[in-house]
PDB file of N, CA and C in Angstrom:
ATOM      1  N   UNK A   1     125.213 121.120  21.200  1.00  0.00           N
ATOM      2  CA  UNK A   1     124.226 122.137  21.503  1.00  0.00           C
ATOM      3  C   UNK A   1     124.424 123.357  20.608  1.00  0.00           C
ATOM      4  N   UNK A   2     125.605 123.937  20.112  1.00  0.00           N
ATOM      5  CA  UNK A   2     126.103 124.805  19.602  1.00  0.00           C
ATOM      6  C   UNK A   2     125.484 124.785  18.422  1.00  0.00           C
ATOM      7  N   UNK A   3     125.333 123.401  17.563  1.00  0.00           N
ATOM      8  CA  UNK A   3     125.126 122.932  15.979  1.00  0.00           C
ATOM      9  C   UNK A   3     123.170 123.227  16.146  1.00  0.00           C
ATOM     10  N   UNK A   4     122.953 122.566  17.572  1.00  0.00           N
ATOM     11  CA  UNK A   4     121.076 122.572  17.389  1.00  0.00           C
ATOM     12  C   UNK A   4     120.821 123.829  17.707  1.00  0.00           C
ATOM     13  N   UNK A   5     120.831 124.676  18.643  1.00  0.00           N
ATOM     14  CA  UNK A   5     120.266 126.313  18.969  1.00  0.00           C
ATOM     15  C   UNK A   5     121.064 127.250  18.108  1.00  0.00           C
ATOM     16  N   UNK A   6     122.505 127.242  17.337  1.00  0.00           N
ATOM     17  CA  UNK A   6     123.022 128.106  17.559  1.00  0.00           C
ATOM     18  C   UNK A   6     123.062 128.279  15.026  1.00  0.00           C
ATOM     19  N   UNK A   7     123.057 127.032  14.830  1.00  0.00           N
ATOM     20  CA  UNK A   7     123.296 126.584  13.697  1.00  0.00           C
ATOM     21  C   UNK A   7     124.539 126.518  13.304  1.00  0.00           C
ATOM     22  N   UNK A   8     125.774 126.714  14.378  1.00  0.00           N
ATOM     23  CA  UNK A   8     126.626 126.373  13.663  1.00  0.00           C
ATOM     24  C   UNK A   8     127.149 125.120  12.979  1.00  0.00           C
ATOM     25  N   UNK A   9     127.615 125.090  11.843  1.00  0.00           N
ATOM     26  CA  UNK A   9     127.939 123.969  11.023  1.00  0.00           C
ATOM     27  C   UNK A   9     129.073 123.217  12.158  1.00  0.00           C
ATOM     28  N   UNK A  10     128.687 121.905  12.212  1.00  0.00           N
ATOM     29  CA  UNK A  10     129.259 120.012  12.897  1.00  0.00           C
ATOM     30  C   UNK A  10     130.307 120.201  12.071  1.00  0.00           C
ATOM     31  N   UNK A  11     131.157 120.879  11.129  1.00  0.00           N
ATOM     32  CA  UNK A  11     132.531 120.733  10.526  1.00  0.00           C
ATOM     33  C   UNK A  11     133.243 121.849  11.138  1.00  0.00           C
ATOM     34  N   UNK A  12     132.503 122.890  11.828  1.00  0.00           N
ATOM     35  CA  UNK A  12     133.866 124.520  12.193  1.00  0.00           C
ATOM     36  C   UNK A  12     132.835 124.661  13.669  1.00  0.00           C
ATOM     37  N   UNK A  13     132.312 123.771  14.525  1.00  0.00           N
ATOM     38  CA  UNK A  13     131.690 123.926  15.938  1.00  0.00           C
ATOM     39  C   UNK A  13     132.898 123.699  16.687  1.00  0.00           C
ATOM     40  N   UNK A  14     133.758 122.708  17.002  1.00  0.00           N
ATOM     41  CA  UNK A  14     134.865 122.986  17.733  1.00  0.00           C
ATOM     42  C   UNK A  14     136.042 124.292  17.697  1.00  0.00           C
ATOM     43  N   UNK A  15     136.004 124.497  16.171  1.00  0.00           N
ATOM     44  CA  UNK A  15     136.954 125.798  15.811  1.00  0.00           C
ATOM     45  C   UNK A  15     135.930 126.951  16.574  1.00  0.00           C
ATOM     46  N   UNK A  16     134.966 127.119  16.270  1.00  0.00           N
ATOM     47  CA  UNK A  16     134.481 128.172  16.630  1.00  0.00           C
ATOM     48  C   UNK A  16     134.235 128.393  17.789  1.00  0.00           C
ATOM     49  N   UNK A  17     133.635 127.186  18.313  1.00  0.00           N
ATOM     50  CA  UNK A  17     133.677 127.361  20.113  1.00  0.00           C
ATOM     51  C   UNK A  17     135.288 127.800  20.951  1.00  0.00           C
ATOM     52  N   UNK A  18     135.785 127.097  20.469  1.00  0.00           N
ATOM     53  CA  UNK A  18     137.401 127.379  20.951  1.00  0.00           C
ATOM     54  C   UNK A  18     138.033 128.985  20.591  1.00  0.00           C
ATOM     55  N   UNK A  19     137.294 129.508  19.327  1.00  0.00           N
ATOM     56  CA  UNK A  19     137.423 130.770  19.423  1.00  0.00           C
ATOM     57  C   UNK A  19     136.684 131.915  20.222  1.00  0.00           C
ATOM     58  N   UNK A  20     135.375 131.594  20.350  1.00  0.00           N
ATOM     59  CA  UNK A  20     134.547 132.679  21.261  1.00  0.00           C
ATOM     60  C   UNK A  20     135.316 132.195  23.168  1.00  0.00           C
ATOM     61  N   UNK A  21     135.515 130.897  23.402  1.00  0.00           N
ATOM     62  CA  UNK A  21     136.275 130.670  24.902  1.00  0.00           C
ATOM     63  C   UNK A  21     137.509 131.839  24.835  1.00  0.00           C
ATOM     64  N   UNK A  22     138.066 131.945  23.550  1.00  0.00           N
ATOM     65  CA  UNK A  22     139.226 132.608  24.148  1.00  0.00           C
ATOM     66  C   UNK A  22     138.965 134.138  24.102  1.00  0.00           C
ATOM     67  N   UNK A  23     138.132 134.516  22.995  1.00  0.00           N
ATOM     68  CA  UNK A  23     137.769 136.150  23.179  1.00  0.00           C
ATOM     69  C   UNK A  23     137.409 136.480  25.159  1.00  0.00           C
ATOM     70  N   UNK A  24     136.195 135.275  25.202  1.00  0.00           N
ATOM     71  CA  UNK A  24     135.387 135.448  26.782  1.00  0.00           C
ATOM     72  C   UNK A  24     136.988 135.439  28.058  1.00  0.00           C
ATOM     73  N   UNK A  25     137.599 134.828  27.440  1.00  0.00           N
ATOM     74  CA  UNK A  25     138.667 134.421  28.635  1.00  0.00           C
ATOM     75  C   UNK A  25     139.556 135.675  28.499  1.00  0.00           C
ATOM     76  N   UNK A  26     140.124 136.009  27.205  1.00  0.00           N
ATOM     77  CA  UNK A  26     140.654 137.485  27.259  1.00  0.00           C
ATOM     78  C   UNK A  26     140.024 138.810  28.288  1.00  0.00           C
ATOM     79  N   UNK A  27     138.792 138.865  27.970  1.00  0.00           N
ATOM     80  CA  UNK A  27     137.938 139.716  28.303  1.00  0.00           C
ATOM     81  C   UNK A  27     137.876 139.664  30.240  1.00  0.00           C
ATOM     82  N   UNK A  28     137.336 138.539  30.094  1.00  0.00           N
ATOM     83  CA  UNK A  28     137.748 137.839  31.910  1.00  0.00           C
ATOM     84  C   UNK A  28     138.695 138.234  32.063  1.00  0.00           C
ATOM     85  N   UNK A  29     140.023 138.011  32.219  1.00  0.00           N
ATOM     86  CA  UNK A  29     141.021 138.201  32.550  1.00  0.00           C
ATOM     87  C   UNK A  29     141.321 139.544  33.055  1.00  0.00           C
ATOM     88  N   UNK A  30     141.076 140.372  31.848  1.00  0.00           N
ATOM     89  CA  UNK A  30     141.712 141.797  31.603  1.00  0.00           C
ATOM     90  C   UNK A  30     140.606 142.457  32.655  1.00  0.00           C
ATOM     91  N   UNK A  31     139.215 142.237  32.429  1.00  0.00           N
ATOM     92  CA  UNK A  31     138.242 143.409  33.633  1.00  0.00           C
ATOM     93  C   UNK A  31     138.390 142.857  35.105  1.00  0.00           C
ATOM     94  N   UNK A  32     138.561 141.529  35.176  1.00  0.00           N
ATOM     95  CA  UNK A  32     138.347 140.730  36.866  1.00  0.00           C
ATOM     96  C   UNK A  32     139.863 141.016  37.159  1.00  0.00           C
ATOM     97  N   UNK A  33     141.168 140.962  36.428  1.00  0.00           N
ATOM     98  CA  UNK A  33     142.287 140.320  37.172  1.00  0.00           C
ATOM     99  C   UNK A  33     142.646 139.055  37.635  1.00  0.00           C
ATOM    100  N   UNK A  34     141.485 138.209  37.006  1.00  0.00           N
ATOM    101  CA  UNK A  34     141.255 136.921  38.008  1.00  0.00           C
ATOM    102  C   UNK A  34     141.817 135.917  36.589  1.00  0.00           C
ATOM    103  N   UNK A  35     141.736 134.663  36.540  1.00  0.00           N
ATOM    104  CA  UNK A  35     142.106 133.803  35.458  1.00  0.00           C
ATOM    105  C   UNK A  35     140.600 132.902  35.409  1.00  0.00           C
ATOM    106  N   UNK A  36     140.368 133.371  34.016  1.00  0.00           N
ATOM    107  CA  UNK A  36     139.092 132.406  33.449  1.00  0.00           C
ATOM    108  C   UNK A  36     139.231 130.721  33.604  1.00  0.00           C
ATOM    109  N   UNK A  37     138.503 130.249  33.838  1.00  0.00           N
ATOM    110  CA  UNK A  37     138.071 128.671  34.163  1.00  0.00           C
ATOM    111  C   UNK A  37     138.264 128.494  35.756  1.00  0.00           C
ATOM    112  N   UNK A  38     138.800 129.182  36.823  1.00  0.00           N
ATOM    113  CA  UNK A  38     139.490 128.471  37.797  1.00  0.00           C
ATOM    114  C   UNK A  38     137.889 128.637  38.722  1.00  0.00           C
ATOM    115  N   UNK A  39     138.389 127.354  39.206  1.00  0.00           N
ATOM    116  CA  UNK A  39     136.670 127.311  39.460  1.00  0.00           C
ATOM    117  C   UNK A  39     136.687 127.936  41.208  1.00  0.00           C
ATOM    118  N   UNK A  40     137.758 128.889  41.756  1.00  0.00           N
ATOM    119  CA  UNK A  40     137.587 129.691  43.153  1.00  0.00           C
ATOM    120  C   UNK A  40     137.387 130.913  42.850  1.00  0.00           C
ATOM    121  N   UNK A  41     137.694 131.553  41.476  1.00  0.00           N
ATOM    122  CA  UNK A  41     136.918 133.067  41.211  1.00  0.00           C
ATOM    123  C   UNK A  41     135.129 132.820  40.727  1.00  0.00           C
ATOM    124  N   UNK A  42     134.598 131.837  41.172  1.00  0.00           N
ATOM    125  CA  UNK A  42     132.790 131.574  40.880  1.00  0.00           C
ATOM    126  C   UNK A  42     132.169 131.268  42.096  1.00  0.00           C
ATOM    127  N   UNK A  43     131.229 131.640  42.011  1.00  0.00           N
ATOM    128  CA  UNK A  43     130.734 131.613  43.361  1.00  0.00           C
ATOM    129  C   UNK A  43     129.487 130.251  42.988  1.00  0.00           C
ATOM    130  N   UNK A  44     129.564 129.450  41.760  1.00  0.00           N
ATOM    131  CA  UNK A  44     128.694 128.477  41.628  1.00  0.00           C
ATOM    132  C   UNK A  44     129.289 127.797  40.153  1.00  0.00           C
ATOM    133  N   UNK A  45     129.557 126.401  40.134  1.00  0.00           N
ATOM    134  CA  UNK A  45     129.964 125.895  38.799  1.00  0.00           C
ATOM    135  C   UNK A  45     129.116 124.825  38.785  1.00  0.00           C
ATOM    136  N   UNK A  46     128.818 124.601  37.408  1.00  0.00           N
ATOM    137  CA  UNK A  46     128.112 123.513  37.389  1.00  0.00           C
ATOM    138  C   UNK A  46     128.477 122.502  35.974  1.00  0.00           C
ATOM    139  N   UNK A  47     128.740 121.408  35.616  1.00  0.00           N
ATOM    140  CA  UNK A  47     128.856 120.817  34.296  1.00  0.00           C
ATOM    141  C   UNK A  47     127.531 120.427  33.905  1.00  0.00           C
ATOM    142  N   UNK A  48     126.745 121.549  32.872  1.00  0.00           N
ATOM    143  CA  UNK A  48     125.546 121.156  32.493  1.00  0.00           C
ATOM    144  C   UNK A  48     125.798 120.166  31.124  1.00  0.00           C
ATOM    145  N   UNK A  49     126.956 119.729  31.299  1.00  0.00           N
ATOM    146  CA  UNK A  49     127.126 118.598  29.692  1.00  0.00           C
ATOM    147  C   UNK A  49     127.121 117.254  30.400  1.00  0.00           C
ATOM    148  N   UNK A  50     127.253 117.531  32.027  1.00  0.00           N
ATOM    149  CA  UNK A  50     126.946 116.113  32.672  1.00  0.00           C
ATOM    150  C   UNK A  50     125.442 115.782  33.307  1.00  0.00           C
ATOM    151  N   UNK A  51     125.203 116.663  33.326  1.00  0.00           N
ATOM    152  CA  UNK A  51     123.978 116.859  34.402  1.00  0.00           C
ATOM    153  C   UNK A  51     122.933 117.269  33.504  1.00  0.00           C
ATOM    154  N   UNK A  52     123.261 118.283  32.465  1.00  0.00           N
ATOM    155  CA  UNK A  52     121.750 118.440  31.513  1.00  0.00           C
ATOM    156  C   UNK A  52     121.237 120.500  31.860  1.00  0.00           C
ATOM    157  N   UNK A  53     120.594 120.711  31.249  1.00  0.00           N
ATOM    158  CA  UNK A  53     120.554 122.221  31.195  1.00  0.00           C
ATOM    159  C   UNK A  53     119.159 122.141  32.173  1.00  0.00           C
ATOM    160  N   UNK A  54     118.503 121.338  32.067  1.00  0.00           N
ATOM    161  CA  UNK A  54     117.304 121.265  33.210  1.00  0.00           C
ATOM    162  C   UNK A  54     117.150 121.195  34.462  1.00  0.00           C
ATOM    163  N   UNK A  55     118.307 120.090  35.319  1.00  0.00           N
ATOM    164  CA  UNK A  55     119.027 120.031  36.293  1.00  0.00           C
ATOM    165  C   UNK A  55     119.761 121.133  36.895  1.00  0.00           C
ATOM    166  N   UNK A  56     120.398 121.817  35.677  1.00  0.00           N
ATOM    167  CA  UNK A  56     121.429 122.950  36.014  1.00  0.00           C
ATOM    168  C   UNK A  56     120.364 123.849  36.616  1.00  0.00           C
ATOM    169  N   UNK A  57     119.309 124.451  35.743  1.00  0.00           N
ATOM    170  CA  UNK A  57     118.342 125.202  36.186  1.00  0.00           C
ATOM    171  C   UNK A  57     117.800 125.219  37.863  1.00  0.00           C
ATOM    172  N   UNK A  58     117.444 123.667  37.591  1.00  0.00           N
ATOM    173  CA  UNK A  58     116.813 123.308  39.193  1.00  0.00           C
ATOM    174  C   UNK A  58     118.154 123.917  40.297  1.00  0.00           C
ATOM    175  N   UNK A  59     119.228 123.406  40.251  1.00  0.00           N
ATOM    176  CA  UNK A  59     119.966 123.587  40.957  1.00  0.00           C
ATOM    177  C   UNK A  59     120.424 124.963  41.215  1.00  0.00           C
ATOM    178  N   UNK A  60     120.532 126.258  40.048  1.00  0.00           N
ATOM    179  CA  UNK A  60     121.244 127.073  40.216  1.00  0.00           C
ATOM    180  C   UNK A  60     119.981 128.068  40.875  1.00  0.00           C
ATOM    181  N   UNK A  61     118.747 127.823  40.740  1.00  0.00           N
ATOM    182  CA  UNK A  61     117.009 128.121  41.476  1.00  0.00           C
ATOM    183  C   UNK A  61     117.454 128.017  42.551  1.00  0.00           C
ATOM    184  N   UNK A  62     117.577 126.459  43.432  1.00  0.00           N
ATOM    185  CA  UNK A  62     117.666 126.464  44.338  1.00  0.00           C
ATOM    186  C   UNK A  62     119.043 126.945  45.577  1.00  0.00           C
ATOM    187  N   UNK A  63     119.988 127.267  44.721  1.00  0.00           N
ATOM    188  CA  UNK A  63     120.649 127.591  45.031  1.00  0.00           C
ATOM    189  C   UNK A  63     120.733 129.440  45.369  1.00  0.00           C
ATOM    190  N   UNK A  64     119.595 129.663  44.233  1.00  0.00           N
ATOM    191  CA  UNK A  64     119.649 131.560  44.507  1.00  0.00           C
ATOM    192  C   UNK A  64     118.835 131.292  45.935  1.00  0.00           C
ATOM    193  N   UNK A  65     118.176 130.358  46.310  1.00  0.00           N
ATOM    194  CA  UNK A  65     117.143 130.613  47.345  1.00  0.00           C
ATOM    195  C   UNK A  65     117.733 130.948  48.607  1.00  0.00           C
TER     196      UNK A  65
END
């Protein structure tokens, strides 16, 4: 998804993703106190790489309801 919306180059998409996770997880960390990924500081998780970004939608809709 990164390579189709985002253009990053299919040779530095894993390097680069693995670098913006850790800036976001620094950042998490330091303002919440909490530890990035653990899925009891979210109040909703979803794997849209299993389920699809359309699904996710439906679900996280019905879920604000």
């Amino acid at each position: 998804r990164a390579v189709a919306e985002y253009g990053v180059s299919s040779d530095k998409v894993e390097s680069k993703i693995h670098h913006r996770d850790k800036i976001r997880a620094e950042h998490y960390n330091k303002c919440t106190f909490q530890k990035w990924g653990e899925a009891k500081n979210y109040d909703l998780c979803l794997n849209s790489d299993g389920i699809g970004i359309e699904k996710s939608i439906a679900l996280i809709l019905k879920a604000a309801e």
